[in-house]
C-alpha atoms as a PDB file:
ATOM      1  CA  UNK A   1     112.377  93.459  81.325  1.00  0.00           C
ATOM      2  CA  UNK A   2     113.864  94.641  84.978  1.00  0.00           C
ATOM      3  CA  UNK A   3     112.923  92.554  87.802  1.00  0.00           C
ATOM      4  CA  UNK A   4     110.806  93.594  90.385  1.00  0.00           C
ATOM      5  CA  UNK A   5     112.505  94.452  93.377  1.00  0.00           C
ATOM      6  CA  UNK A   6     111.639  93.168  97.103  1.00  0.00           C
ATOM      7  CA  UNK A   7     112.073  94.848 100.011  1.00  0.00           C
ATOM      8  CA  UNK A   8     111.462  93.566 103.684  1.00  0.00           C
ATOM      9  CA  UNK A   9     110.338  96.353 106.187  1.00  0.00           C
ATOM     10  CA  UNK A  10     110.619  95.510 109.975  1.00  0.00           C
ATOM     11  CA  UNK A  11     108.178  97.349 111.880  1.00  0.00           C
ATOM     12  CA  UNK A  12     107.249  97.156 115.372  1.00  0.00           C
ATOM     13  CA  UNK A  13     106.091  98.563 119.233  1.00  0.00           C
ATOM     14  CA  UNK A  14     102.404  99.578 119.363  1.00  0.00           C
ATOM     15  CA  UNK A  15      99.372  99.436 117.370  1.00  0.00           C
ATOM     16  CA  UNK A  16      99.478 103.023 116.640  1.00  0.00           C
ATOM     17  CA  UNK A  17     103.384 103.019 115.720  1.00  0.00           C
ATOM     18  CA  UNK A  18     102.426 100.047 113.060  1.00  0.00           C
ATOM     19  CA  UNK A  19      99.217 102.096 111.437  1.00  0.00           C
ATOM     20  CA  UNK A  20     101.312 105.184 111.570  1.00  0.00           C
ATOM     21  CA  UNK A  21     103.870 103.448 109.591  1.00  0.00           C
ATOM     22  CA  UNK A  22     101.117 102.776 106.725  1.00  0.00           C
ATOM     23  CA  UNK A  23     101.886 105.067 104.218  1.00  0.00           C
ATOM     24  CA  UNK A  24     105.779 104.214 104.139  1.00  0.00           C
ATOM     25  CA  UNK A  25     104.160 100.751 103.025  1.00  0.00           C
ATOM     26  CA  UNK A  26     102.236 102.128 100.183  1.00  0.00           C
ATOM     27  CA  UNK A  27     104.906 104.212  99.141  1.00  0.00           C
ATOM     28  CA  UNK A  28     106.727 101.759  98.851  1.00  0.00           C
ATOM     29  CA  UNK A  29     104.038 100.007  96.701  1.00  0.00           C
ATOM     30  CA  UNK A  30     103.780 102.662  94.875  1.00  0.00           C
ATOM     31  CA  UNK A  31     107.044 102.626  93.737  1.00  0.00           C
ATOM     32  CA  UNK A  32     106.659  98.762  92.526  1.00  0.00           C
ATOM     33  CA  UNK A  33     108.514  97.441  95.248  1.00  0.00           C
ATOM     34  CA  UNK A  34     107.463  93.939  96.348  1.00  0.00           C
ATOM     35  CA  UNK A  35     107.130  94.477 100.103  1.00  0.00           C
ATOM     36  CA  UNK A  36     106.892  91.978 102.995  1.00  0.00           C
ATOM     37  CA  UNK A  37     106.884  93.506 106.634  1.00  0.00           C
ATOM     38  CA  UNK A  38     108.273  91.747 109.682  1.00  0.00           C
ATOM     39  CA  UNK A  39     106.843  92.759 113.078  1.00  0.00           C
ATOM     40  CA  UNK A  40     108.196  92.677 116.633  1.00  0.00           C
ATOM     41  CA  UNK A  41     104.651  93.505 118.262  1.00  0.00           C
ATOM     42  CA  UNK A  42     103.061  94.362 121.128  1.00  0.00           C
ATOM     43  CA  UNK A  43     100.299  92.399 120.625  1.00  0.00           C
ATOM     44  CA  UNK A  44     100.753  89.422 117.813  1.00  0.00           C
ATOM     45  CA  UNK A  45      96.882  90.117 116.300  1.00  0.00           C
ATOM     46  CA  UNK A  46      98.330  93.315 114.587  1.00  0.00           C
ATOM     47  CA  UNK A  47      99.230  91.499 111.603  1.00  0.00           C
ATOM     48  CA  UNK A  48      95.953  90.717 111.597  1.00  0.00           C
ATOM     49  CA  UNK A  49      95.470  94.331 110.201  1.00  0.00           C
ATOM     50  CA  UNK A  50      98.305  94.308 107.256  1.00  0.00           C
ATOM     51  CA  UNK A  51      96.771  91.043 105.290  1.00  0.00           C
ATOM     52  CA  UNK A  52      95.363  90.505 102.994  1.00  0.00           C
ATOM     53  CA  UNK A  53      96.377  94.106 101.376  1.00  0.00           C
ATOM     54  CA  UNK A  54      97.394  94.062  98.322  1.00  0.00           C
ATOM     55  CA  UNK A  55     100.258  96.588  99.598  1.00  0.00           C
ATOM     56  CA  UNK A  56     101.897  93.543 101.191  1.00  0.00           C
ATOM     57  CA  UNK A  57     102.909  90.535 100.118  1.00  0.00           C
ATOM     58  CA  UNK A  58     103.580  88.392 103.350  1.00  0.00           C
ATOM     59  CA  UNK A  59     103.646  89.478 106.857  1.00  0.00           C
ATOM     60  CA  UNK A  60     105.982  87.712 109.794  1.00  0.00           C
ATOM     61  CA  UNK A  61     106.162  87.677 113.224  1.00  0.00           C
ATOM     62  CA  UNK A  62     109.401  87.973 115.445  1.00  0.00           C
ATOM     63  CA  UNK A  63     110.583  85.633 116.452  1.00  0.00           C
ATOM     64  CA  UNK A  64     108.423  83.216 115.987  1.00  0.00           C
ATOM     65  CA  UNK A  65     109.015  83.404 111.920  1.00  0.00           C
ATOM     66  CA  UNK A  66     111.575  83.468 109.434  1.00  0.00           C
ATOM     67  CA  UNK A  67     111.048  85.357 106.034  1.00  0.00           C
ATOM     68  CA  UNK A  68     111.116  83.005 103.881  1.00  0.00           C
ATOM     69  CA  UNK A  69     112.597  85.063 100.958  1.00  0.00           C
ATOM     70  CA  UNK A  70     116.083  84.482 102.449  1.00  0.00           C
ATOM     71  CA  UNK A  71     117.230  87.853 100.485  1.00  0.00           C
ATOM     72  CA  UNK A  72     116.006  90.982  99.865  1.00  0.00           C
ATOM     73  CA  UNK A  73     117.500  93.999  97.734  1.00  0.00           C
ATOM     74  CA  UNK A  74     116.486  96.443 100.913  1.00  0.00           C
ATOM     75  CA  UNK A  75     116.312  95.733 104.620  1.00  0.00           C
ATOM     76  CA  UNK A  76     114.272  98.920 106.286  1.00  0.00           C
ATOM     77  CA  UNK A  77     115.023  98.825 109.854  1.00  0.00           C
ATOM     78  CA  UNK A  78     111.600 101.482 110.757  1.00  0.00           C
ATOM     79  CA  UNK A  79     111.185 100.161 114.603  1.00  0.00           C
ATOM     80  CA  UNK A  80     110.868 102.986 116.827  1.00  0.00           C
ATOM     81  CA  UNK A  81     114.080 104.058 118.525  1.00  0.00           C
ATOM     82  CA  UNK A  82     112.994 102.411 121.554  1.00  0.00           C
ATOM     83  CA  UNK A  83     113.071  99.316 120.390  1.00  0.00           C
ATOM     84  CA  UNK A  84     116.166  99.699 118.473  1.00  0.00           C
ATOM     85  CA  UNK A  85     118.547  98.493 121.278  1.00  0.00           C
ATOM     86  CA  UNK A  86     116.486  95.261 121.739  1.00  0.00           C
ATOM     87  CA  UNK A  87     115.026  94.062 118.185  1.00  0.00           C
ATOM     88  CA  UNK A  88     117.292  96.062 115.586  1.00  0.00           C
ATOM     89  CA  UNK A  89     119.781  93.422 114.573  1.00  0.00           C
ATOM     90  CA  UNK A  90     116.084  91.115 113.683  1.00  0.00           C
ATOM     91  CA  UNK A  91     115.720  91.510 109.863  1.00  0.00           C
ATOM     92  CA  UNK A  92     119.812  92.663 109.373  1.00  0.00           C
ATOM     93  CA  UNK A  93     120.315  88.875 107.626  1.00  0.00           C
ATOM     94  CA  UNK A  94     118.102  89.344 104.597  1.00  0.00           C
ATOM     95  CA  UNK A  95     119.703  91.891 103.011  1.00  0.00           C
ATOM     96  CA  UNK A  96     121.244  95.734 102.724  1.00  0.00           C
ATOM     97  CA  UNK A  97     120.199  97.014 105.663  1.00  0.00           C
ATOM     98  CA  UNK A  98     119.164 100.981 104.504  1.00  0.00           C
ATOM     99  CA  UNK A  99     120.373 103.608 107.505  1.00  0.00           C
ATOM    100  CA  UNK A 100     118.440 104.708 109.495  1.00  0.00           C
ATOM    101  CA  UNK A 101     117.340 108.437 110.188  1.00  0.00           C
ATOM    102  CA  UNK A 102     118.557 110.396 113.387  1.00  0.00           C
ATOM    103  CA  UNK A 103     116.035 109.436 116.191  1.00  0.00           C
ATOM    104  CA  UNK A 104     115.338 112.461 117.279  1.00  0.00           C
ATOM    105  CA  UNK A 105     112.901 112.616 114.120  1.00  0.00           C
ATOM    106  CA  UNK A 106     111.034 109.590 115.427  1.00  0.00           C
ATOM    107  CA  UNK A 107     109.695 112.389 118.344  1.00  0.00           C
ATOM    108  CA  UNK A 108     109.268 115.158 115.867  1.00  0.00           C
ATOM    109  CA  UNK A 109     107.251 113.813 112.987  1.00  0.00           C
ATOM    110  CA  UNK A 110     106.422 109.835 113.573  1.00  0.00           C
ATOM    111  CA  UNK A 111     105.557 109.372 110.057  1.00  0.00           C
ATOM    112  CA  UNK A 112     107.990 111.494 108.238  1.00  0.00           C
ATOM    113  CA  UNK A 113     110.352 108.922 110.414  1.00  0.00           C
ATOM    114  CA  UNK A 114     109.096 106.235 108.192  1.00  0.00           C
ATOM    115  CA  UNK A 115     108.568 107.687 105.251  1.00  0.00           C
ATOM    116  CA  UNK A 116     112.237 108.825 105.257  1.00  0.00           C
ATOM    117  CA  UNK A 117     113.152 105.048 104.386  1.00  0.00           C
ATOM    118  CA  UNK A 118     110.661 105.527 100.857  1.00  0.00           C
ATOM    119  CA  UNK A 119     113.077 109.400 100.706  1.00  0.00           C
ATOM    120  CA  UNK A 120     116.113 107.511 100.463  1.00  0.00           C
ATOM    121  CA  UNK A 121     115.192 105.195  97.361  1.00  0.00           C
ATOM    122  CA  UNK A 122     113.360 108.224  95.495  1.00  0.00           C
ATOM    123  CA  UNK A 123     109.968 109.006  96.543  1.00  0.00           C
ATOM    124  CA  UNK A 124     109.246 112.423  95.875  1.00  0.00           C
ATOM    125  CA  UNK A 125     109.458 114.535  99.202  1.00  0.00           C
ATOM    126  CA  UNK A 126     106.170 116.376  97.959  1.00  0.00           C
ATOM    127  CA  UNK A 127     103.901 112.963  98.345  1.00  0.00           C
ATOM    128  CA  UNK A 128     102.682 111.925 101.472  1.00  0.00           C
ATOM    129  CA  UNK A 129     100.049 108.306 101.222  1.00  0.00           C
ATOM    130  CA  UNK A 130      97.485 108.665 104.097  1.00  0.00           C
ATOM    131  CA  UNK A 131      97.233 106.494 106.971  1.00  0.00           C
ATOM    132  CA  UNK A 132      95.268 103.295 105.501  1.00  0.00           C
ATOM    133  CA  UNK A 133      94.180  99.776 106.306  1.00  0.00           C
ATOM    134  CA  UNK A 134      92.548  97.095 104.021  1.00  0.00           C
ATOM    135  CA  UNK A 135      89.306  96.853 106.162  1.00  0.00           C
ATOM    136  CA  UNK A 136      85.479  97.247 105.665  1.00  0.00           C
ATOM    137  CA  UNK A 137      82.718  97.043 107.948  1.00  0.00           C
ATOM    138  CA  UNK A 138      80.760  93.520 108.766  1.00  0.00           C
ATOM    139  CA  UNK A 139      77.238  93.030 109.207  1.00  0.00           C
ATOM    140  CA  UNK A 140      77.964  90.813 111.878  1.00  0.00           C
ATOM    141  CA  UNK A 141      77.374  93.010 114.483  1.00  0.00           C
ATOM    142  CA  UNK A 142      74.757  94.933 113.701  1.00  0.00           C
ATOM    143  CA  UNK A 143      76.300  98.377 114.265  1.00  0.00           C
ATOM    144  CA  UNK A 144      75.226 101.101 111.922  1.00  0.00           C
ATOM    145  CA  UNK A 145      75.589 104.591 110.953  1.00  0.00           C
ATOM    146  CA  UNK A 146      73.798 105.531 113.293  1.00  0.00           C
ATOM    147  CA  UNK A 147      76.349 103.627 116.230  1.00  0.00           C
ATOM    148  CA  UNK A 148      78.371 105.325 118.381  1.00  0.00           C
ATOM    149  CA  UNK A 149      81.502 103.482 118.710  1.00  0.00           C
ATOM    150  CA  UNK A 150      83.872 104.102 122.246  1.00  0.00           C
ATOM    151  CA  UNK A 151      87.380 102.584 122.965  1.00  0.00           C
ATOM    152  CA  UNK A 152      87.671 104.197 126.140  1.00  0.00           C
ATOM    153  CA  UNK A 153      90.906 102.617 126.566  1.00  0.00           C
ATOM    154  CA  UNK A 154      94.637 102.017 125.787  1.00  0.00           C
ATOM    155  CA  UNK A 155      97.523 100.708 127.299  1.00  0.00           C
ATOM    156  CA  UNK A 156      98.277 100.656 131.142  1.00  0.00           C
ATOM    157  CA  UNK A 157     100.402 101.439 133.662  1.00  0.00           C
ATOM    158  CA  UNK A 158     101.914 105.356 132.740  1.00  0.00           C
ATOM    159  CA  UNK A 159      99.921 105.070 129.556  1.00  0.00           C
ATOM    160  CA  UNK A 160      96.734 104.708 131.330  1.00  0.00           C
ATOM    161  CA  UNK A 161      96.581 108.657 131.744  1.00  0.00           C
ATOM    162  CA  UNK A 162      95.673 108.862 128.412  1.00  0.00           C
ATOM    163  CA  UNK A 163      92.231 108.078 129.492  1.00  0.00           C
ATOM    164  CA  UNK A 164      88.959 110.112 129.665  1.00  0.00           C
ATOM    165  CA  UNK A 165      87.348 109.504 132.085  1.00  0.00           C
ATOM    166  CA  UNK A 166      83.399 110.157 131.224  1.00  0.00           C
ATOM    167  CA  UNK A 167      82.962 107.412 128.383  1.00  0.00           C
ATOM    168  CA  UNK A 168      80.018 106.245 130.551  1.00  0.00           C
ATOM    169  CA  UNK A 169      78.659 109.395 130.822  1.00  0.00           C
ATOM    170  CA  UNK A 170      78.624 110.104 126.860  1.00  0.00           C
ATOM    171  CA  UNK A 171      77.115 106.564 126.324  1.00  0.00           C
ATOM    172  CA  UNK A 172      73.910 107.879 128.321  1.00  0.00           C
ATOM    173  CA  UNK A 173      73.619 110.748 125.061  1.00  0.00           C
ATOM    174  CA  UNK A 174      73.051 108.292 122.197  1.00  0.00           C
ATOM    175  CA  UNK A 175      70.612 105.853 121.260  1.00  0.00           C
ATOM    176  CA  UNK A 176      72.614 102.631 119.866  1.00  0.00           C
ATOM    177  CA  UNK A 177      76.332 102.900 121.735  1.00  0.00           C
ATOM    178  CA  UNK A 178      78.517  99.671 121.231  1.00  0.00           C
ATOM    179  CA  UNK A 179      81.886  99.365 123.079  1.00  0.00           C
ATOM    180  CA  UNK A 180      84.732  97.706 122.273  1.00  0.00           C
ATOM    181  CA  UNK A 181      88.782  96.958 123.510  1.00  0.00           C
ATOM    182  CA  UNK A 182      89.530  94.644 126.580  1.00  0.00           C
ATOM    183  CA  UNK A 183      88.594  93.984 130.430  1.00  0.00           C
ATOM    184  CA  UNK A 184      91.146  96.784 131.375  1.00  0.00           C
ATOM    185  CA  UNK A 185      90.042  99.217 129.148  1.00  0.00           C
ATOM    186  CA  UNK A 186      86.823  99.393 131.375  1.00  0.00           C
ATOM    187  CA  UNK A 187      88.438 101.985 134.040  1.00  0.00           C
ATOM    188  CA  UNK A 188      89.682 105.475 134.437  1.00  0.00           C
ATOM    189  CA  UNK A 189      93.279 105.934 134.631  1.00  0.00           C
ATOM    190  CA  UNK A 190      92.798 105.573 138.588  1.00  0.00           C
ATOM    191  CA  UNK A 191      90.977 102.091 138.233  1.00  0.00           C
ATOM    192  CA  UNK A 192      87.859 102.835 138.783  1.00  0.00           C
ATOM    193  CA  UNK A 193      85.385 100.707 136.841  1.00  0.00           C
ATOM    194  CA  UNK A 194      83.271 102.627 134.319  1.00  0.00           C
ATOM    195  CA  UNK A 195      79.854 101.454 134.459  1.00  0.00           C
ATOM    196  CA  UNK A 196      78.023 101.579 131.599  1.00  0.00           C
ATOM    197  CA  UNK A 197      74.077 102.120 131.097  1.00  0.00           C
ATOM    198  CA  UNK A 198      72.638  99.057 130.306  1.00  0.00           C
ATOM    199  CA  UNK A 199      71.277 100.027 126.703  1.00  0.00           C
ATOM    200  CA  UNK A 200      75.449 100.073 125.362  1.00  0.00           C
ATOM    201  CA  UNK A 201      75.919  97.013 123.548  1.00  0.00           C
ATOM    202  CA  UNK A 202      79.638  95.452 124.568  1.00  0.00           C
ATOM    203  CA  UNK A 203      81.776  93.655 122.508  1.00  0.00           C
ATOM    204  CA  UNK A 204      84.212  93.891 124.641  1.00  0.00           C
ATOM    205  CA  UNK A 205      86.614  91.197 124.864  1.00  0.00           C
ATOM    206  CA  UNK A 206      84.505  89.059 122.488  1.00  0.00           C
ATOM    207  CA  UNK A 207      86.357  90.141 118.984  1.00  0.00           C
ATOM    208  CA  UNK A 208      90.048  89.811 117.744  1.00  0.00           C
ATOM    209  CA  UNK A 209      91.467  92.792 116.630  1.00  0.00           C
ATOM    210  CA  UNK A 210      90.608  92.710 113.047  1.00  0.00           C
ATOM    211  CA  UNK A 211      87.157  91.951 114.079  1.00  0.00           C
ATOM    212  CA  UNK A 212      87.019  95.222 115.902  1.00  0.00           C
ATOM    213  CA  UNK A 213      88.183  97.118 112.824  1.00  0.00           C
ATOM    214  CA  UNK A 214      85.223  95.738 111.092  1.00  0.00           C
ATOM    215  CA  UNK A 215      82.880  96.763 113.375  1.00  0.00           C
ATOM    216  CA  UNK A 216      83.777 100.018 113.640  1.00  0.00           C
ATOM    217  CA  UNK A 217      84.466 100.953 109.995  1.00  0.00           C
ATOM    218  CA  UNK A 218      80.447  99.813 109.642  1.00  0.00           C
ATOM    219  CA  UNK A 219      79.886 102.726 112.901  1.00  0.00           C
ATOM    220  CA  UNK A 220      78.608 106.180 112.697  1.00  0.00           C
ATOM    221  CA  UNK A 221      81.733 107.516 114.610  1.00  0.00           C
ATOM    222  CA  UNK A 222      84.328 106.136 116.760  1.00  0.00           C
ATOM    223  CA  UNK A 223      85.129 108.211 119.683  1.00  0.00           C
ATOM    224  CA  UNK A 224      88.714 107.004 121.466  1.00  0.00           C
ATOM    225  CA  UNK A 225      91.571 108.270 123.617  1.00  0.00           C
ATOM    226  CA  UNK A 226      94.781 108.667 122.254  1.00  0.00           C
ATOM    227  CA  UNK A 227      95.327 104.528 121.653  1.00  0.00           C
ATOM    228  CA  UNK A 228      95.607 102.222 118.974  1.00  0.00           C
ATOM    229  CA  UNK A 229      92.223 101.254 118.229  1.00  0.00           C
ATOM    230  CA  UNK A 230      91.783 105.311 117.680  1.00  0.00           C
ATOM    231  CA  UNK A 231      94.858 104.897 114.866  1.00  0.00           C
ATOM    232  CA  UNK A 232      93.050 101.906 113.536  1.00  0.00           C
ATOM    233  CA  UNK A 233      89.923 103.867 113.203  1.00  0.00           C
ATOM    234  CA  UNK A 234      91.607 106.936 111.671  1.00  0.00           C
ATOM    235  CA  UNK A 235      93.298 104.484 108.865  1.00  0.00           C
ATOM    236  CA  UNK A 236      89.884 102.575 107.845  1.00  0.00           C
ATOM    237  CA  UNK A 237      88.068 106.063 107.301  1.00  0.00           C
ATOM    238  CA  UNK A 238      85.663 106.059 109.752  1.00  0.00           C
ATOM    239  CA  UNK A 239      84.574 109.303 111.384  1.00  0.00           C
ATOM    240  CA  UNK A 240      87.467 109.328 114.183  1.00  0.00           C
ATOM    241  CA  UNK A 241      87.292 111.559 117.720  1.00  0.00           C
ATOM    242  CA  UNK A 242      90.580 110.955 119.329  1.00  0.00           C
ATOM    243  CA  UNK A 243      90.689 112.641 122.269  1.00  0.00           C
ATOM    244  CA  UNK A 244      93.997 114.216 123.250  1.00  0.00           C
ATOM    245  CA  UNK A 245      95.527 115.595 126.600  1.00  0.00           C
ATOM    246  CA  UNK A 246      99.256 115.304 127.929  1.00  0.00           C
ATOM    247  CA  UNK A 247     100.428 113.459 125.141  1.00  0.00           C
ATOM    248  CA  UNK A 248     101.339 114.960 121.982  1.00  0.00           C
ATOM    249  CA  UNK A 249      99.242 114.890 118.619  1.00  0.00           C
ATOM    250  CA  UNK A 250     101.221 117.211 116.286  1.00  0.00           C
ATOM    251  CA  UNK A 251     103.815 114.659 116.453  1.00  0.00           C
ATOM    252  CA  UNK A 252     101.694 111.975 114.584  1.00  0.00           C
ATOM    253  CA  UNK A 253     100.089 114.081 111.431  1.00  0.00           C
ATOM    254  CA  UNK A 254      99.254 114.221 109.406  1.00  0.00           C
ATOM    255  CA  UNK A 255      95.999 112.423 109.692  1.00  0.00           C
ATOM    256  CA  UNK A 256      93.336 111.693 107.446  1.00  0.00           C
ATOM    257  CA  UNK A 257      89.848 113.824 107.024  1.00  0.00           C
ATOM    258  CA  UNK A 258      88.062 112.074 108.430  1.00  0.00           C
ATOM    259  CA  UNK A 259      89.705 112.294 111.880  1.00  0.00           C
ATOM    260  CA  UNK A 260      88.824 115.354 114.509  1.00  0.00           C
ATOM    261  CA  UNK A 261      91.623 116.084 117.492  1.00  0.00           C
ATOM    262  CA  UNK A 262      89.926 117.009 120.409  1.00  0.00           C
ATOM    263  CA  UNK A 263      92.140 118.552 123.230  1.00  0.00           C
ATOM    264  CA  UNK A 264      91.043 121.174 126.203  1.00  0.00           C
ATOM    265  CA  UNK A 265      93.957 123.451 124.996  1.00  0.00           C
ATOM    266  CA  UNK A 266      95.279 123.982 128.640  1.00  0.00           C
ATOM    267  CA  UNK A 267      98.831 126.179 128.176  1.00  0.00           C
ATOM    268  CA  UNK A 268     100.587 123.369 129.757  1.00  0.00           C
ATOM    269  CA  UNK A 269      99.524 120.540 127.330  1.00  0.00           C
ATOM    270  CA  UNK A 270     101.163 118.344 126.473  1.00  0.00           C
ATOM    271  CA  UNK A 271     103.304 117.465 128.622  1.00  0.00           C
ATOM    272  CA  UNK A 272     104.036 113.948 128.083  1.00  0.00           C
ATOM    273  CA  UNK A 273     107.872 114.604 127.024  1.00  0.00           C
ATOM    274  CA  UNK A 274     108.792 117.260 129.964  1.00  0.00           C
ATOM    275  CA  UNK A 275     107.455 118.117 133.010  1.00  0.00           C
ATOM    276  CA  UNK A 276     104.658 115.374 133.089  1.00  0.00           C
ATOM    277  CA  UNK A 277     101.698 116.325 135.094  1.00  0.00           C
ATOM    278  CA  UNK A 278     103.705 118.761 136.967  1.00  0.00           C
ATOM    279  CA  UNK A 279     101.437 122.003 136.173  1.00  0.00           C
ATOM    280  CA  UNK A 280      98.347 120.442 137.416  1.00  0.00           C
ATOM    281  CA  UNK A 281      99.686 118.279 139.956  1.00  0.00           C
ATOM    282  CA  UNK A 282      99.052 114.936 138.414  1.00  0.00           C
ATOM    283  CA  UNK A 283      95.420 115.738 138.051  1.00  0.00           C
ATOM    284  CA  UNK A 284      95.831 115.887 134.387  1.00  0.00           C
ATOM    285  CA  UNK A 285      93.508 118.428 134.379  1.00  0.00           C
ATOM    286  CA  UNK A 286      93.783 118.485 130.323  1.00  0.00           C
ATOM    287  CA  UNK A 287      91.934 115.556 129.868  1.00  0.00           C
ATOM    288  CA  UNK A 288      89.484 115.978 133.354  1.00  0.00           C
ATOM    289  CA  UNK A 289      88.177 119.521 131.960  1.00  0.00           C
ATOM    290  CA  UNK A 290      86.693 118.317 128.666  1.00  0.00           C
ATOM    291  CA  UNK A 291      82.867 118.208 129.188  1.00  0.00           C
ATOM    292  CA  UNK A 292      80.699 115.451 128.216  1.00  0.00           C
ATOM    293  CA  UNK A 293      78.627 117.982 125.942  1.00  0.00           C
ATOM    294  CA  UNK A 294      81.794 119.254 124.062  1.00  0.00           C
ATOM    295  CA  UNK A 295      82.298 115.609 122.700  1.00  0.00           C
ATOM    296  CA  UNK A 296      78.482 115.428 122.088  1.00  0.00           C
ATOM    297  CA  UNK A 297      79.012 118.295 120.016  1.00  0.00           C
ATOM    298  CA  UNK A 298      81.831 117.108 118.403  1.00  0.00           C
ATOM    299  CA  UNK A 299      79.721 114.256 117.576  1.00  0.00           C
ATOM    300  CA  UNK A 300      76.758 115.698 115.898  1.00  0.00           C
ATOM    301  CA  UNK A 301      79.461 117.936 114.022  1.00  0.00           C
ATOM    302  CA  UNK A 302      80.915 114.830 112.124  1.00  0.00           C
ATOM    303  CA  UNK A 303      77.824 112.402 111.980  1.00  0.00           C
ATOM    304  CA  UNK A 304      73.812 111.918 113.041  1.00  0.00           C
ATOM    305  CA  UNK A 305      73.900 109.865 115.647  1.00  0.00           C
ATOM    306  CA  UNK A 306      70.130 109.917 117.072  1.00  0.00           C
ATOM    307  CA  UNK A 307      69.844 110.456 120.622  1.00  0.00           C
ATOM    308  CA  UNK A 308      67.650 107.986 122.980  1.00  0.00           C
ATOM    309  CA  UNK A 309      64.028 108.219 124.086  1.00  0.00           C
ATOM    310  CA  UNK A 310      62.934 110.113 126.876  1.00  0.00           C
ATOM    311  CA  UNK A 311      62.313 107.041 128.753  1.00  0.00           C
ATOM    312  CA  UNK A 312      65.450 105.823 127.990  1.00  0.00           C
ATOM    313  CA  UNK A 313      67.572 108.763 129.158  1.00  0.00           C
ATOM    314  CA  UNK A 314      65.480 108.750 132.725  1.00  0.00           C
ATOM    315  CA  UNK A 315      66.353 105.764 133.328  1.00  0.00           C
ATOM    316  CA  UNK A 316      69.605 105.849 132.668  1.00  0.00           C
ATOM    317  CA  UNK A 317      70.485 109.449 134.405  1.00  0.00           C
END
């Protein structure tokens, strides 16, 4: 009987690059490969999403962990370009080190970047897994099918104008709204607190990543900029709106069903990778221009979400 073969994938960078990297994982399982991941991440709860999965056998963290399957029969080295300089000489000790594919693919088609790794040992070029997590909802929270689930939020600095800016504004058009992410996640992209009507439940802060997951894979729909709490969502198969405006989406299909893009469609969008904000003067007018009500829309499209009372909505207009 052949023996099973292992392989150690390192992956890394944001939440999004990790979930996005999913289905090189369970091709990988697929293919009968015993697989444990190493991650150089952002944030250290994202291993919190890969385990337990029966996709994965053990997940690490660099640097505080060593493998401890010294050897491997494959070493995939599927950190993002950007991190390659830094972190890409982390998991080159545990085995044949595969090569990697140009970078420039990395900016063209994110998950075929990954998936080339599962190319080079065999998997058929016709197969593509879906972006997918191991998590279910909780009761824990008490959110619903009929909650509305916002992540108004995602990284800062440059990647804060990602944000749309009327979160608070949609919360006042549904009944049972719950929020999630962090502190910072609680402003526009200029830093101006969004203030909530008082009916949204917040769980803000109070849940570790995983946690989150949970709660909203048990929600209605998840509305969310371009983040990675909005990749989480898409790869648990909740109802997704990811709202999209100088930052690219084609670049990160394909993406589940269950997942609507929502973008104004301004000619000079995106513009992340060229000529950022230049057409609109750094209003990023892609992202200011999409009305509450097209979102609302959106929403009742995908799910039924029940609106609040009449009293409610006075007092919170």
């Amino acid at each position: 009987m052949p023996t099973t073969r292992s392989i150690l994938v390192h992956l890394g960078a944001g939440i999004g690059n990790i979930v996005l990297a999913t289905p090189l994982l369970l091709a990988l399982d697929e293919m009968g490969y015993i697989v444990d991941v190493i991650l150089t991440p952002d944030y250290r709860e994202t291993q919190e999403l890969l385990r337990p999965w029966r996709a994965v056998r053990e997940v690490y963290i660099h640097p505080d962990e060593t493998p401890r399957y010294r050897t491997y029969d494959f070493v995939i080295p599927a950190i993002p370009p950007f991190y390659e300089a830094r972190f890409g000489r982390v998991s080159r000790s545990f085995g044949q080190q595969m090569p990697r594919p140009a970078s420039s693919l990395f900016y063209q088609d994110e998950q075929g970047f990954y998936l080339s790794f599962a190319r080079g040992l065999g998997y058929p070029a016709g197969k593509h897994p879906p972006l997918s997590l191991p998590i279910g909802p909780t009761a824990k929270c008490a959110v619903t099918t009929g909650s509305v689930a916002l992540a108004p939020g995602c990284k800062t600095g440059l990647m804060a104008s990602k944000r749309w800016s009327r979160f608070a504004e949609l919360a006042k058009e549904f009944a049972d709204v719950v929020l999630v992410g962090k502190t910072n996640d609680l402003c526009s992209r200029d830093g101006d607190a969004l203030t909530f009507p008082s009916h949204v439940r917040s769980f803000v802060d109070t849940l570790t990543l995983r946690q989150t997951a949970e709660l909203m894979a048990g929600a209605g729909i998840v509305v969310a900029n371009d983040s990675g709490l909005a990749h989480v969502a898409a790869a648990i198969g909740v109802p997704t709106i990811m709202i999209f405006g100088p930052t690219p989406h084609r670049t990160l299909e394909p993406f589940p069903d269950n997942v609507t893009i929502l973008r104004q469609g301004l000619p000079c969008e995106p513009c992340w990778a060229q000529a950022r904000f230049e057409a609109c003067g750094n209003r990023v007018s892609c992202l200011e221009e999409i009305r509450v009500e097209t979102v609302v829309s959106e929403i009742n499209r995908r799910a039924f979400i029940p609106a609040p009372p009449p009293g409610l909505l006075a007092a919170t207009r």
